[in-house]
Protein backbone atom coordinates (compact mmCIF):
# COMPACT_ATOMS: atom_id res chain seq x y z
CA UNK A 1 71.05 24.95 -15.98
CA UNK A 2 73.90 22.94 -14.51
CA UNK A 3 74.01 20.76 -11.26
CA UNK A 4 77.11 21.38 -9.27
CA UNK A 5 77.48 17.86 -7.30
CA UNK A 6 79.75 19.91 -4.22
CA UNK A 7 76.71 22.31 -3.81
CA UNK A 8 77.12 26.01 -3.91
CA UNK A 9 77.44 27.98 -0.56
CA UNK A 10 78.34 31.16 -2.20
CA UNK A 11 78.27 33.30 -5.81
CA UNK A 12 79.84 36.06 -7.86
CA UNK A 13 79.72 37.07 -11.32
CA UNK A 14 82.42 39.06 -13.37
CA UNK A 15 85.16 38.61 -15.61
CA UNK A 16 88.46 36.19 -14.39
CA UNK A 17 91.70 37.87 -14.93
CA UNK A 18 91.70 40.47 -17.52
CA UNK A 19 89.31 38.86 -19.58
CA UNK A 20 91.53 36.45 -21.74
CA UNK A 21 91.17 33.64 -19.02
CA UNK A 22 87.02 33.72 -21.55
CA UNK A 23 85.92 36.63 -23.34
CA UNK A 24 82.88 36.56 -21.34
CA UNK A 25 81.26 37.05 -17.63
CA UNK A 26 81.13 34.10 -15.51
CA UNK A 27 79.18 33.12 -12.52
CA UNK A 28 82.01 31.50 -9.89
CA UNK A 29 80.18 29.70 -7.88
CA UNK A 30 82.29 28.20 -4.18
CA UNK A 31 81.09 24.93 -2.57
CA UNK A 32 82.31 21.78 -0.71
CA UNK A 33 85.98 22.10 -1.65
CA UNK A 34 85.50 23.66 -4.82
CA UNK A 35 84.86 26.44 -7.28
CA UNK A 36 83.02 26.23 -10.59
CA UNK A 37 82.73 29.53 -13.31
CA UNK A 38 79.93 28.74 -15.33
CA UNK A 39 79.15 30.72 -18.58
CA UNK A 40 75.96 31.92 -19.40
CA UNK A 41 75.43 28.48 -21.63
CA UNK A 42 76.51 26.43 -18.29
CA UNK A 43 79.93 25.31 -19.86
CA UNK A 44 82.34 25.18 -16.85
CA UNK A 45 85.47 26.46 -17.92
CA UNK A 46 86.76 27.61 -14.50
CA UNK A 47 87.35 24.61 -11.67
CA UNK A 48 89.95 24.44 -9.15
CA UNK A 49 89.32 22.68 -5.48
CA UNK A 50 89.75 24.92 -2.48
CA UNK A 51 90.33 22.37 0.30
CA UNK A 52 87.64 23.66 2.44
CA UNK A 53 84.10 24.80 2.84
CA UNK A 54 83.67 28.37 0.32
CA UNK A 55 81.57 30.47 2.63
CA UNK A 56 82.07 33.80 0.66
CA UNK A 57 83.59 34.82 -2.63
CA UNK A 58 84.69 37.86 -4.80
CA UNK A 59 86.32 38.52 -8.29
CA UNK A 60 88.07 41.61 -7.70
CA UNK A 61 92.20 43.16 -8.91
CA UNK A 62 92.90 42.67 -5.69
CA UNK A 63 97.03 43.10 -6.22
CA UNK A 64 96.31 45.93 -8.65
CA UNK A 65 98.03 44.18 -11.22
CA UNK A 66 94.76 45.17 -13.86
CA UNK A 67 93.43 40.99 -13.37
CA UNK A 68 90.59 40.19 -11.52
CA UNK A 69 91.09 37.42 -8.49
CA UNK A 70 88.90 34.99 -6.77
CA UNK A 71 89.16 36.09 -3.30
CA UNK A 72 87.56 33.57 -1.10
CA UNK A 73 86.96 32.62 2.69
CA UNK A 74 86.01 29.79 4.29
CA UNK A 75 85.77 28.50 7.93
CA UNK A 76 88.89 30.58 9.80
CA UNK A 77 90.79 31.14 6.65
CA UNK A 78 90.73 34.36 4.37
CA UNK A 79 93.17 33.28 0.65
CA UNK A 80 94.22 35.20 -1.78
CA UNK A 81 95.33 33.26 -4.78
CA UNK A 82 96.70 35.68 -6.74
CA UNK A 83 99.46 36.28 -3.70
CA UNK A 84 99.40 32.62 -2.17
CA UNK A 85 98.78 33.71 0.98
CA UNK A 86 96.20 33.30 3.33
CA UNK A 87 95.49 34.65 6.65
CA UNK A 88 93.66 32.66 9.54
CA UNK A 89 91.82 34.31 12.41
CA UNK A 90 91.22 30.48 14.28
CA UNK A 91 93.18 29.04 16.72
């Protein structure tokens, strides 16, 4: 078990990019301004900081490129990292 100090507003589990990025499933896990992938074991060896609120997630090739993404959304704002884009429905 592992505490995640930002708290965790949303979860997926899968494999991040084509597998070589670990060998192994992890659960990506989107809180206060960041995202954690934690390994069955609880090692962390996914973290980046979002710069807002996660309210959803999903690994998924979203580009088709054969490597899975974290898609994410969060208040008003839909990003894609794989593209660096995002799209925002708030005005």
């Amino acid at each position: 078990m592992q505490d995640v100090a930002d708290g965790v507003n949303a979860i997926s589990v899968g494999y991040l990019g084509s597998g070589k990025v670990t060998d192994r499933p992890l659960a990506i896990v989107g809180g206060n301004c960041s995202l954690q992938g934690f390994d069955k074991e609880g090692n962390d060896p996914f973290w980046t900081v979002t710069g807002d609120n996660v309210t959803s997630l999903t690994m998924m090739d979203y580009n088709g490129d054969g490597k899975n993404e974290v898609c994410r959304t969060s208040p008003c704002l839909i990003y894609f990292p794989s593209l660096h884009a995002s799209s925002s429905s708030c005005s």
